[in-house]
C-alpha atoms as a PDB file:
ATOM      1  CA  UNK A   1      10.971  21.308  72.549  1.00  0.00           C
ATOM      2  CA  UNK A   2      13.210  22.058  69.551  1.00  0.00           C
ATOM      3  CA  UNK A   3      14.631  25.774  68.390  1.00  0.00           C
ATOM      4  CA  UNK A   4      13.895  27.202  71.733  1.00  0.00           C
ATOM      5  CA  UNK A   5      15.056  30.769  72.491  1.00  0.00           C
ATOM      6  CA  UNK A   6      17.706  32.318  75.099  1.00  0.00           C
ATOM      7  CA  UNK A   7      13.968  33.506  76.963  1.00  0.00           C
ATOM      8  CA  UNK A   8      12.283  30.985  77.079  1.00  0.00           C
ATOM      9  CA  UNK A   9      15.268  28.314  78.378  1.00  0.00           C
ATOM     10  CA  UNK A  10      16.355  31.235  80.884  1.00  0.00           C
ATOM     11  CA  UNK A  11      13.309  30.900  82.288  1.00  0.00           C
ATOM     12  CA  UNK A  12      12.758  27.358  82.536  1.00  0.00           C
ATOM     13  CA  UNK A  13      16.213  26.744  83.661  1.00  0.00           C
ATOM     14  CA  UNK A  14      15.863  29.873  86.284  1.00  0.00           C
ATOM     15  CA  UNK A  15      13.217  27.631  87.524  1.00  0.00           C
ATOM     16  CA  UNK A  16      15.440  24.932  87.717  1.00  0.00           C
ATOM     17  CA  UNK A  17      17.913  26.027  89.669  1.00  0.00           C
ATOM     18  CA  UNK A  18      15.716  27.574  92.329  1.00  0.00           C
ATOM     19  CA  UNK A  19      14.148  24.124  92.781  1.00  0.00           C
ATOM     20  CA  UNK A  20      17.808  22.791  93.185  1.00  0.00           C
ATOM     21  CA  UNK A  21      18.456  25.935  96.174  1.00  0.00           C
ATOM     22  CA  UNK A  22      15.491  24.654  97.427  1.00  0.00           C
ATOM     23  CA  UNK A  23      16.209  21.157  97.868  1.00  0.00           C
ATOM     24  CA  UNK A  24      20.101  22.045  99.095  1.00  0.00           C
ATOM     25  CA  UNK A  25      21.641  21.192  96.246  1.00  0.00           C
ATOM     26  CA  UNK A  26      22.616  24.891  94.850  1.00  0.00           C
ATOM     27  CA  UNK A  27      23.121  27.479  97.439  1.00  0.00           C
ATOM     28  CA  UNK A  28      20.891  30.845  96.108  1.00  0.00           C
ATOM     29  CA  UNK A  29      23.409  32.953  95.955  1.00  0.00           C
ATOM     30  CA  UNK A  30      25.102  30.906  92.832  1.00  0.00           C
ATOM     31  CA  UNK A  31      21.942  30.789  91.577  1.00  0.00           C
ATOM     32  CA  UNK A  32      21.018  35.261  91.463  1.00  0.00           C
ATOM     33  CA  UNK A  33      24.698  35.203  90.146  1.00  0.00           C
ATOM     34  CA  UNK A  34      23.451  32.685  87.657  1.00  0.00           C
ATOM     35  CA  UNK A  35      20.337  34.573  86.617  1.00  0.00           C
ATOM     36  CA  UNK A  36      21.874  37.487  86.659  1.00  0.00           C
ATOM     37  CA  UNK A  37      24.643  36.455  84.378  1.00  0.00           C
ATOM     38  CA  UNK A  38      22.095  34.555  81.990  1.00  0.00           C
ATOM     39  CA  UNK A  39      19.886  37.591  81.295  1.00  0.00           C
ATOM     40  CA  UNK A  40      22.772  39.824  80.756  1.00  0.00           C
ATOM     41  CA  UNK A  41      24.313  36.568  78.081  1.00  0.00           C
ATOM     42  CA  UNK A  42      20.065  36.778  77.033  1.00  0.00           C
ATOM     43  CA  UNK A  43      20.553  40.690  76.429  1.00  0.00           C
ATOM     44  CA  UNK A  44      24.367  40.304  74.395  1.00  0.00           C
ATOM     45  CA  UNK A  45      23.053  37.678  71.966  1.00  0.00           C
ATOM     46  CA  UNK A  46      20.190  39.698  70.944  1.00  0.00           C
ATOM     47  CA  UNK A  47      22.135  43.096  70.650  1.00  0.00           C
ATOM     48  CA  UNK A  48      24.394  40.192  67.986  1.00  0.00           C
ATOM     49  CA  UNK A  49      20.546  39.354  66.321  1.00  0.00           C
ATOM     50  CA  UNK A  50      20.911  36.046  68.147  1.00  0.00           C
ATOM     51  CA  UNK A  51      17.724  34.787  69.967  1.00  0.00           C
ATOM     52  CA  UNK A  52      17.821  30.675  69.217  1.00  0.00           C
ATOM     53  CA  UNK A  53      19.651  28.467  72.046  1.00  0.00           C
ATOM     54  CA  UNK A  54      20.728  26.341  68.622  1.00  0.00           C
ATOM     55  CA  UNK A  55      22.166  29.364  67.069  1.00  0.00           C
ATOM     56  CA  UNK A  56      24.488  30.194  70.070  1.00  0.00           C
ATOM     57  CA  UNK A  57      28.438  29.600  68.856  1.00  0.00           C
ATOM     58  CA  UNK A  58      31.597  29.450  70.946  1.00  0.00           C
ATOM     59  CA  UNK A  59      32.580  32.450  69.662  1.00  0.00           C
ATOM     60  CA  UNK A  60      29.675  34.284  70.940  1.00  0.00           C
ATOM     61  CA  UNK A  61      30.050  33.025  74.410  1.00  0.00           C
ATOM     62  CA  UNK A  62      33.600  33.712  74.921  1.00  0.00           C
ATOM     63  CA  UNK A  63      33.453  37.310  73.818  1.00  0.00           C
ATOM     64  CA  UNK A  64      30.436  37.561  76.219  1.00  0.00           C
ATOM     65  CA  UNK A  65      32.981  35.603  78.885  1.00  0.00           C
ATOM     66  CA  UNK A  66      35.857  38.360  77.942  1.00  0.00           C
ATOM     67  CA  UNK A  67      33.502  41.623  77.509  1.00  0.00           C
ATOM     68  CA  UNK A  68      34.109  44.703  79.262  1.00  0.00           C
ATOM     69  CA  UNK A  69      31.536  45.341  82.596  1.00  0.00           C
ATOM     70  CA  UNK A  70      31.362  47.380  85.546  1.00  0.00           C
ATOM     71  CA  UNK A  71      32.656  47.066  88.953  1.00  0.00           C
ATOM     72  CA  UNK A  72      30.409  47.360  92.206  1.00  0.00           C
ATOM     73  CA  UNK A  73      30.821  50.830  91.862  1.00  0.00           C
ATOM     74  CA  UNK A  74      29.578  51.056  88.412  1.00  0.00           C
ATOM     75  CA  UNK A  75      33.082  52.080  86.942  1.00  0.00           C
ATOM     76  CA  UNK A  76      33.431  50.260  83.680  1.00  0.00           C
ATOM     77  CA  UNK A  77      36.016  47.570  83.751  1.00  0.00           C
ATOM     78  CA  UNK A  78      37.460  46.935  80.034  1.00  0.00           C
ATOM     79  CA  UNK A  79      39.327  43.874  80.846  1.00  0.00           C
ATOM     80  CA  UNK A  80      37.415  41.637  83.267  1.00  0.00           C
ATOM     81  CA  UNK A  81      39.473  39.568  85.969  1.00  0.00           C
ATOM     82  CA  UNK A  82      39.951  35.689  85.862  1.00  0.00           C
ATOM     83  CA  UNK A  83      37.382  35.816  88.756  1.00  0.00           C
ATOM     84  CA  UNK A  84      34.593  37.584  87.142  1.00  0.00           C
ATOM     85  CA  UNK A  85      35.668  35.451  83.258  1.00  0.00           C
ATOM     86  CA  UNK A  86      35.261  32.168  85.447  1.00  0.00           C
ATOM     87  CA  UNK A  87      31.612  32.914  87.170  1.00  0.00           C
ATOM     88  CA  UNK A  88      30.111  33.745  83.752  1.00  0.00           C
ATOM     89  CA  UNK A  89      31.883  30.908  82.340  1.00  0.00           C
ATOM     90  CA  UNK A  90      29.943  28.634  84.728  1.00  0.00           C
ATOM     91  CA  UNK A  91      26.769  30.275  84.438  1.00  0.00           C
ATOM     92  CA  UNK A  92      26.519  30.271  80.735  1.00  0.00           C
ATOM     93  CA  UNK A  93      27.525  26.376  80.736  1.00  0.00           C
ATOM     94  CA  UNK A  94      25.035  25.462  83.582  1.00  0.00           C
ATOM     95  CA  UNK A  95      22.229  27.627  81.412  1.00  0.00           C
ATOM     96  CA  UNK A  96      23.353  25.092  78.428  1.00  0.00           C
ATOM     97  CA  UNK A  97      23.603  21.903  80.320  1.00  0.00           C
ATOM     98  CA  UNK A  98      19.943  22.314  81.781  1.00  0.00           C
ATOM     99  CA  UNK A  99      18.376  23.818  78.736  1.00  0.00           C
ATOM    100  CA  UNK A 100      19.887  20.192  77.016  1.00  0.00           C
ATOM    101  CA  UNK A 101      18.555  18.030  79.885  1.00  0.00           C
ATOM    102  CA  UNK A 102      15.243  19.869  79.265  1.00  0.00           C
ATOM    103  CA  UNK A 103      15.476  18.921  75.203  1.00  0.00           C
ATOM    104  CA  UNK A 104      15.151  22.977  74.828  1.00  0.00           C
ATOM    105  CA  UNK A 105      18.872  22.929  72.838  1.00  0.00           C
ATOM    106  CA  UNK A 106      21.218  20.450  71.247  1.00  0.00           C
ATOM    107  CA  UNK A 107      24.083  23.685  71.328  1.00  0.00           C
ATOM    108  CA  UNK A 108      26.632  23.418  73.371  1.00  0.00           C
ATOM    109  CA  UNK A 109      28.990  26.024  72.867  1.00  0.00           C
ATOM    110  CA  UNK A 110      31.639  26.238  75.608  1.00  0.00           C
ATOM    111  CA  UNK A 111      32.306  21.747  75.221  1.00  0.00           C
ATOM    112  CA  UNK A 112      35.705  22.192  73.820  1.00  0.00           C
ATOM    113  CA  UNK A 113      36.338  25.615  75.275  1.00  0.00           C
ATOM    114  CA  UNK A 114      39.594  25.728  78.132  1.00  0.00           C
ATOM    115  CA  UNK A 115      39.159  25.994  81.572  1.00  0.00           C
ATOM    116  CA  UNK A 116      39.731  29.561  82.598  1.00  0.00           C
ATOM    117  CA  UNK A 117      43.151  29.745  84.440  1.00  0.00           C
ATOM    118  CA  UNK A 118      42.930  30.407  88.224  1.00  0.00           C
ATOM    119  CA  UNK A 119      44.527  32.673  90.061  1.00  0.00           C
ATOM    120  CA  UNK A 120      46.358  31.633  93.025  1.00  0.00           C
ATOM    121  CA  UNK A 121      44.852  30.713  95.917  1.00  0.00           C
ATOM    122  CA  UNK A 122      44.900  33.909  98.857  1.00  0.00           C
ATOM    123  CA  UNK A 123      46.593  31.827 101.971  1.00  0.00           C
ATOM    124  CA  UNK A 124      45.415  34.409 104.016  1.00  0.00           C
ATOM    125  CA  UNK A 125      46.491  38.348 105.574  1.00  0.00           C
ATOM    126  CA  UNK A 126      47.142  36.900 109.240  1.00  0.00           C
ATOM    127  CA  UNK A 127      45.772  39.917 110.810  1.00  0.00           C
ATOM    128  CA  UNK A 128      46.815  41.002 114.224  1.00  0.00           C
ATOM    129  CA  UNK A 129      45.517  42.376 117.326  1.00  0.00           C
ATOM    130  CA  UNK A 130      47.032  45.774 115.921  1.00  0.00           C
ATOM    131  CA  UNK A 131      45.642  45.285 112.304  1.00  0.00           C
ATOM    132  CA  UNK A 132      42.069  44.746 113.845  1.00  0.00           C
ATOM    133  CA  UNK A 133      42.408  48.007 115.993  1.00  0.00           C
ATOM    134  CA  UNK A 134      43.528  50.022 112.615  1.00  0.00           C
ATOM    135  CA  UNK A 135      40.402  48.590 111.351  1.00  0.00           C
ATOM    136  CA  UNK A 136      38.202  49.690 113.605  1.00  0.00           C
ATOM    137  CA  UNK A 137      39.584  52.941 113.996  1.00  0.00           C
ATOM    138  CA  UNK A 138      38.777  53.797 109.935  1.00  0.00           C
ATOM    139  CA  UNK A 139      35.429  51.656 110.020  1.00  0.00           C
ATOM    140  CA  UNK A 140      34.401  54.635 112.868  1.00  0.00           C
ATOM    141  CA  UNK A 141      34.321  57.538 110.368  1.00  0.00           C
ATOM    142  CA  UNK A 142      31.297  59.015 109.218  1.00  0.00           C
ATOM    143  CA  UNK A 143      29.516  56.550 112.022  1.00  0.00           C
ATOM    144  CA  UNK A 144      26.389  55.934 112.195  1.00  0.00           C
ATOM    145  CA  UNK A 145      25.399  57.174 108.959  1.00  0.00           C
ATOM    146  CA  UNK A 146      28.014  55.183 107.431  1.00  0.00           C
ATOM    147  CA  UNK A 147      27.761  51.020 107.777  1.00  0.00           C
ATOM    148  CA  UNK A 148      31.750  50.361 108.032  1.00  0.00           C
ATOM    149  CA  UNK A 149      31.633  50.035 111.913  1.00  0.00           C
ATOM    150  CA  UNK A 150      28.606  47.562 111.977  1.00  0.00           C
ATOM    151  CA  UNK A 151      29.578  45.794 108.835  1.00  0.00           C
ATOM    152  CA  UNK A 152      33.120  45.251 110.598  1.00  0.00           C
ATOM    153  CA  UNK A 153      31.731  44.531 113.975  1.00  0.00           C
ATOM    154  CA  UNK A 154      29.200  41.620 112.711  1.00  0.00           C
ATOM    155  CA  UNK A 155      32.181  39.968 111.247  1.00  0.00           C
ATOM    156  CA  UNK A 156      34.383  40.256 113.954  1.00  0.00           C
ATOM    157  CA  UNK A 157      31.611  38.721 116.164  1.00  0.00           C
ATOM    158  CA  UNK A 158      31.739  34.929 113.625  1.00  0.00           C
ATOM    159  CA  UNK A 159      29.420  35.965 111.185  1.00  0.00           C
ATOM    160  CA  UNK A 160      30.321  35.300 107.435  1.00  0.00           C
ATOM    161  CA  UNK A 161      29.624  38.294 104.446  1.00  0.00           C
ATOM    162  CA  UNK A 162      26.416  36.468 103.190  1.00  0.00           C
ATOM    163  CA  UNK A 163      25.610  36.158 107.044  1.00  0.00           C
ATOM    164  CA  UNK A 164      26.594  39.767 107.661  1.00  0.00           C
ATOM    165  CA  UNK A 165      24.781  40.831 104.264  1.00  0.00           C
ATOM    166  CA  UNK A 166      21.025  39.414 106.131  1.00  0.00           C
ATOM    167  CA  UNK A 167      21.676  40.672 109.403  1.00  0.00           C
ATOM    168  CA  UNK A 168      18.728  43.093 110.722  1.00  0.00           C
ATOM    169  CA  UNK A 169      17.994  45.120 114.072  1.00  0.00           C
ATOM    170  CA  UNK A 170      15.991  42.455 114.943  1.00  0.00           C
ATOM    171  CA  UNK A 171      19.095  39.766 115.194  1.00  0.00           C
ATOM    172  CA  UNK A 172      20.438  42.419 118.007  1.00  0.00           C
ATOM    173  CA  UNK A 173      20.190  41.649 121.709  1.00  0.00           C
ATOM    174  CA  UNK A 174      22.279  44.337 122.726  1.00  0.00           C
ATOM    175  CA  UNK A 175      21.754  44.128 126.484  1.00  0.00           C
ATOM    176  CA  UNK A 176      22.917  40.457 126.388  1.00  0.00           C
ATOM    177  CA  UNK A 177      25.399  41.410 124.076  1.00  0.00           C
ATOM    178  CA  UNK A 178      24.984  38.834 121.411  1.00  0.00           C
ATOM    179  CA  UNK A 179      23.854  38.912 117.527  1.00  0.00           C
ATOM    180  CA  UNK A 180      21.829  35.571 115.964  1.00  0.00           C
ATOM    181  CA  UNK A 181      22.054  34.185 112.754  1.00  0.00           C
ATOM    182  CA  UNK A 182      20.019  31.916 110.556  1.00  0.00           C
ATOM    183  CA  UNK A 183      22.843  31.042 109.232  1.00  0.00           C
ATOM    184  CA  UNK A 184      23.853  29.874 104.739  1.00  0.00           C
ATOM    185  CA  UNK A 185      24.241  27.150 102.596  1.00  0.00           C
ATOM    186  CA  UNK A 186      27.445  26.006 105.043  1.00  0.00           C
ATOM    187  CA  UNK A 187      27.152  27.676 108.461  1.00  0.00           C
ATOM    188  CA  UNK A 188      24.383  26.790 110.929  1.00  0.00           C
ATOM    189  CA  UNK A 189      22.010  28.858 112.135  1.00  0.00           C
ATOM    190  CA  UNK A 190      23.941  30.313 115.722  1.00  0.00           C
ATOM    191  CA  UNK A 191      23.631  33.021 118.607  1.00  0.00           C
ATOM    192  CA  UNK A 192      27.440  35.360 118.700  1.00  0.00           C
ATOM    193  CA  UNK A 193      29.088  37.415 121.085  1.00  0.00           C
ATOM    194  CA  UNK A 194      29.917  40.813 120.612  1.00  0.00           C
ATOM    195  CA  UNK A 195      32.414  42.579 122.265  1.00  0.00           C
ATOM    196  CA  UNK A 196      32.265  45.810 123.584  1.00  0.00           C
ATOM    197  CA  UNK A 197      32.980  47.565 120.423  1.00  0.00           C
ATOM    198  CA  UNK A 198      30.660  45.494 118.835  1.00  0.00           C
ATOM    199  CA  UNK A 199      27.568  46.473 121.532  1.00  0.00           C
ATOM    200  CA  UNK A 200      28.575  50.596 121.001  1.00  0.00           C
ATOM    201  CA  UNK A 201      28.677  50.893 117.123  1.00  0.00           C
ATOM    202  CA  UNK A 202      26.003  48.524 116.585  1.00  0.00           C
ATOM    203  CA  UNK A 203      23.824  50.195 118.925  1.00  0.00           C
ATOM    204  CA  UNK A 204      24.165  53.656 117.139  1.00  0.00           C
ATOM    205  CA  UNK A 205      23.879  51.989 113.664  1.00  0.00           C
ATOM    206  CA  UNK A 206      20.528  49.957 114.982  1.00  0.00           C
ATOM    207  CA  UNK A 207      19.057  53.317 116.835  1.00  0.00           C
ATOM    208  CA  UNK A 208      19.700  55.313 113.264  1.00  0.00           C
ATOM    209  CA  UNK A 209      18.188  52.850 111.448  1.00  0.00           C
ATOM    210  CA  UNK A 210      15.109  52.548 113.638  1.00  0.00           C
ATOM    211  CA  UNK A 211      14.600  56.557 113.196  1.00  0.00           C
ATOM    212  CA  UNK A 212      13.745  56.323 109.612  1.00  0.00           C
ATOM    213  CA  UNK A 213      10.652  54.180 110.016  1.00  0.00           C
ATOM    214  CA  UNK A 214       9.653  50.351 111.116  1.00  0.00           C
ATOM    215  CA  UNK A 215      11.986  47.790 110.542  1.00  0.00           C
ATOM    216  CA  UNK A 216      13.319  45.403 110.932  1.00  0.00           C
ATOM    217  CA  UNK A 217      16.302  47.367 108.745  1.00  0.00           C
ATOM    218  CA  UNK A 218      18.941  45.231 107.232  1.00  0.00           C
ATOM    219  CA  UNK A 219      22.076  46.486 109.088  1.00  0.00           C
ATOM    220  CA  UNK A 220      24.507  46.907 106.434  1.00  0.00           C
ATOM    221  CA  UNK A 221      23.096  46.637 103.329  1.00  0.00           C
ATOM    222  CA  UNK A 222      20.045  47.549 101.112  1.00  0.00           C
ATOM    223  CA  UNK A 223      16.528  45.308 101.264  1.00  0.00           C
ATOM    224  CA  UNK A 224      16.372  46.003  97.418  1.00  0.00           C
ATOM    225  CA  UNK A 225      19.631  43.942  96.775  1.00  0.00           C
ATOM    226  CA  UNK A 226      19.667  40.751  95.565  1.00  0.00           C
ATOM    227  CA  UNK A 227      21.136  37.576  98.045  1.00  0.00           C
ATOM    228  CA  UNK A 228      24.451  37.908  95.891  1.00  0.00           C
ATOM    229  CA  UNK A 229      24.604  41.217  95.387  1.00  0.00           C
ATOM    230  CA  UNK A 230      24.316  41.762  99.199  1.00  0.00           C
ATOM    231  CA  UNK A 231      26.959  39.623 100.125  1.00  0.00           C
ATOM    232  CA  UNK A 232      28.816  41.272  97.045  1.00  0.00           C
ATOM    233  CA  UNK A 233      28.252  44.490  98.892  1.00  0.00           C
ATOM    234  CA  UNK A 234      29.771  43.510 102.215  1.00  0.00           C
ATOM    235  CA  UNK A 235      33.345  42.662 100.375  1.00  0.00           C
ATOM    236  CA  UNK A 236      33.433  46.438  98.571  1.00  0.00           C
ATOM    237  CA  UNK A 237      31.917  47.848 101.744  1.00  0.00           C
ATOM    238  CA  UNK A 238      35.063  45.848 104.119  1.00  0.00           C
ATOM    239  CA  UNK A 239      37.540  46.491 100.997  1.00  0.00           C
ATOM    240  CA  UNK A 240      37.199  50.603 101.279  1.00  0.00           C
ATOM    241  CA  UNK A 241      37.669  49.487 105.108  1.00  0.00           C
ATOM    242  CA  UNK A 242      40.745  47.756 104.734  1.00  0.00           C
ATOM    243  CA  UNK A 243      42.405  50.594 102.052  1.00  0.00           C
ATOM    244  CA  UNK A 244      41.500  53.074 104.552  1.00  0.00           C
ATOM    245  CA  UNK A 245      43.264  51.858 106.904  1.00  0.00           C
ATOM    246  CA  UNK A 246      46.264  50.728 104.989  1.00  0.00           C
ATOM    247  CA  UNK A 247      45.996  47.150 105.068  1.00  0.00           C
ATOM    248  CA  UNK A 248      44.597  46.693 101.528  1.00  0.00           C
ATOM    249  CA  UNK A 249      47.229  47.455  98.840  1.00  0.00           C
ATOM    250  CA  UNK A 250      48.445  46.491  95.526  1.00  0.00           C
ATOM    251  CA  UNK A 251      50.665  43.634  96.761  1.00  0.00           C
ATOM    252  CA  UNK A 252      48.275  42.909  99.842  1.00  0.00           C
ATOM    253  CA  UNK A 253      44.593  41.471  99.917  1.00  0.00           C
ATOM    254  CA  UNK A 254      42.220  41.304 102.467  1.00  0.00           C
ATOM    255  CA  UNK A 255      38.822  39.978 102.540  1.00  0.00           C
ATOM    256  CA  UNK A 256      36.573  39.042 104.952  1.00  0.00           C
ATOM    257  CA  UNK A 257      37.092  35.803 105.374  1.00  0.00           C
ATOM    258  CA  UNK A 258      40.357  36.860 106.843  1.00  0.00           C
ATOM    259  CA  UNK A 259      38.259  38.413 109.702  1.00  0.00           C
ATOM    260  CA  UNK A 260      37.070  35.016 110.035  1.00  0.00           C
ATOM    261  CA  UNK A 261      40.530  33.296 110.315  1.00  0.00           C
ATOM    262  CA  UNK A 262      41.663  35.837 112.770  1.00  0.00           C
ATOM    263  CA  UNK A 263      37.855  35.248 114.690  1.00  0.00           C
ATOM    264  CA  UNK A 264      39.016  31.513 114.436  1.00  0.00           C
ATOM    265  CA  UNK A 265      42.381  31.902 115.800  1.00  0.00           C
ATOM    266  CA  UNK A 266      41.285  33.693 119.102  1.00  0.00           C
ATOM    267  CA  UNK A 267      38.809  31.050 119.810  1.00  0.00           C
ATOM    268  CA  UNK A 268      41.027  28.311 119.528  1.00  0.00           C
ATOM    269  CA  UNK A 269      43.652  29.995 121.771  1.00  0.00           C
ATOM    270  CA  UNK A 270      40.762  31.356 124.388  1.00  0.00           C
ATOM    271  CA  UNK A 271      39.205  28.047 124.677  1.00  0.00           C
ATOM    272  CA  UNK A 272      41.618  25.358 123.210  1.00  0.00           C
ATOM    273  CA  UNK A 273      38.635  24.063 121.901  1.00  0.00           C
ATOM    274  CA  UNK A 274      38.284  23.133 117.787  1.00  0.00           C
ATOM    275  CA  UNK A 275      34.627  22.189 118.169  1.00  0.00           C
ATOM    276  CA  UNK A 276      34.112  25.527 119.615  1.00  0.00           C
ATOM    277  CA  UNK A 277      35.534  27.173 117.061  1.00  0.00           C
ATOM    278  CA  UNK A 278      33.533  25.363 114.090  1.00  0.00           C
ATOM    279  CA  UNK A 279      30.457  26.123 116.698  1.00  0.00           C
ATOM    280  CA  UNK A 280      31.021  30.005 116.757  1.00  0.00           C
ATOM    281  CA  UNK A 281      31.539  29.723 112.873  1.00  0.00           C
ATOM    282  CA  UNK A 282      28.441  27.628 112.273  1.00  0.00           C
ATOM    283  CA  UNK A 283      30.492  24.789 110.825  1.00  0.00           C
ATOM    284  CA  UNK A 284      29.958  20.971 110.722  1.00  0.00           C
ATOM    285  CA  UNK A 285      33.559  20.097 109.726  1.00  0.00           C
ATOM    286  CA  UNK A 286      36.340  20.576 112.007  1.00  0.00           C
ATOM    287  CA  UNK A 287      38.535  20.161 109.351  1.00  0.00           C
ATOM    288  CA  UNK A 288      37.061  23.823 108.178  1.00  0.00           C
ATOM    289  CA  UNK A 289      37.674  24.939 111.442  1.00  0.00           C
ATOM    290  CA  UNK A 290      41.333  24.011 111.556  1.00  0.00           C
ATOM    291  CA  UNK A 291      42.240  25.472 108.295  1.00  0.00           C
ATOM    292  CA  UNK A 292      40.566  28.882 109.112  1.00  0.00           C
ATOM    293  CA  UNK A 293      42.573  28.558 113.006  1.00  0.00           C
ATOM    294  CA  UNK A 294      45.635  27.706 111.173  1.00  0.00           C
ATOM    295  CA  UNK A 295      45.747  24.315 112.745  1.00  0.00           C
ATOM    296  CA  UNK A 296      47.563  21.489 111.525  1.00  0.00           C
ATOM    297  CA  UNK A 297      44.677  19.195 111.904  1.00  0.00           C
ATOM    298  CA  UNK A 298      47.461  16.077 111.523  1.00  0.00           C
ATOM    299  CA  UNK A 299      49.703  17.001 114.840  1.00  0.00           C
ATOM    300  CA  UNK A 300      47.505  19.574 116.721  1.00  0.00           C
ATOM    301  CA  UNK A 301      50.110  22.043 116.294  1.00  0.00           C
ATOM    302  CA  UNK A 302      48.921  25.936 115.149  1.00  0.00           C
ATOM    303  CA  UNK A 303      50.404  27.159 112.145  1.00  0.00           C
ATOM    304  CA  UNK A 304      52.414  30.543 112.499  1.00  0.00           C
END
């Protein structure tokens, strides 16, 4: 197929790439951020009276790449981060690629365009015992109306945001005091402890949920989201968290996943045990388990 449009290669590549989730080889979250991306690249090449793959220029895609947008909360962002540049960067080159493998284009727009510069990588917040109890003191307000104590307690029991983002009522077993997961593209599926904490504000935030009809009731986040912008949902959700209690600033990040290092840490030091720690994580690599328990794989000796 020659002179295809934006449409009709979204869609065939769309199909693609689910195919690929499918068979393991994309995980479907990339792939809604893909889509997602695509149809808002279809939508800014047609408000420019561009509807042709061929007709697509490297000038069009990197003022897409550099346009204003919105944040989570809808708040328009004029100057996008490096983050949010790189992510439509890829999805706008993968839509090309596949649309060229498909013969639906000859256009490749971003071949000679530069790598957008990273930004350094987050080693981590190193939470504490003290940071964690901060935490959960400021995820209890507005309780059980609000998700902050569930969404902080499902973390704190192993399970990642994308996890944490697919959680339901159903995953609870609150008498035995444990919360399963199917698990992602990287973890495997896995039953986790909760503490006591864990048992109390999950219990209120299941019981609430139950009241407003038959479930099962994601815990934390909306049905009508998609895979992405779920897990997407989890990091605002544990952001306003994390600035409510202080720990988030302008010179400080903190993110989930450094819920999971400190999760990672006490297992080591409770059990001594790497293999339990990649099992309570879902991981197949003990080499991912070391680096989120701050172990130096090479002498056995924790990091500080």
């Amino acid at each position: 197929m020659t002179r295809a449009t934006i449409k009709e290669a979204l869609l065939e590549v769309s199909r693609l790439w689910l195919h690929k989730a499918a068979a393991g080889e994309m995980s479907i979250e990339t792939v809604d951020l893909y889509i997602q991306v695509s149809e808002r690249f279809h939508r800014y090449a047609d408000a420019h009276h561009i509807s042709r793959m061929d007709d697509v220029t490297r000038d069009l895609t990197e003022t897409f790449i550099s346009a204003p947008g919105r944040d989570r909360r809808n708040n328009i962002t004029l100057v996008p981060g490096n983050s949010t540049r790189r992510q439509r960067r890829s999805a706008i080159a993968s839509l090309f690629a596949h649309a060229r493998a498909l013969d639906m284009t000859r256009a490749a727009p971003l071949l000679d365009s530069p790598p957008i510069k990273r930004d350094p990588r987050n080693s981590g917040a190193g939470l504490t015992r003290r940071d964690i109890e901060n935490l959960q003191f400021h995820a209890e307000r507005g309780m059980p109306a609000t998700r902050h104590a569930a969404l902080l307690a499902l973390l704190l029991a192993g399970l990642n945001s994308a996890e944490t983002a697919a959680a339901t009522t159903t995953d609870l077993d609150l008498p035995a005091a444990e919360v399963s997961t199917a698990g992602g593209t990287r973890t495997h599926p896995r039953t986790c402890p909760l503490n006591e904490w864990g048992v109390y504000v999950l219990g209120l935030r299941a019981a609430r949920l139950e009241r407003t009809g038959h479930g099962p009731h994601r815990l934390v986040t909306s049905t009508k989201s998609s895979r992405y912008g779920a897990q997407a949902s989890v990091g605002a959700g544990f952001n306003d968290i994390a600035r409510n209690a202080g720990l988030a600033t302008r010179k400080r990040k903190v993110e989930p996943r450094d819920i999971t290092r400190y999760v990672a840490r006490q297992v080591l030091h409770q059990t001594g045990q790497l293999s339990e720690v990649a099992r309570r994580l879902g991981l197949s690599s003990l080499d991912a388990a070391a680096g989120l328990a701050g172990l130096a794989w090479q002498n056995g000796e924790a990091s500080p």
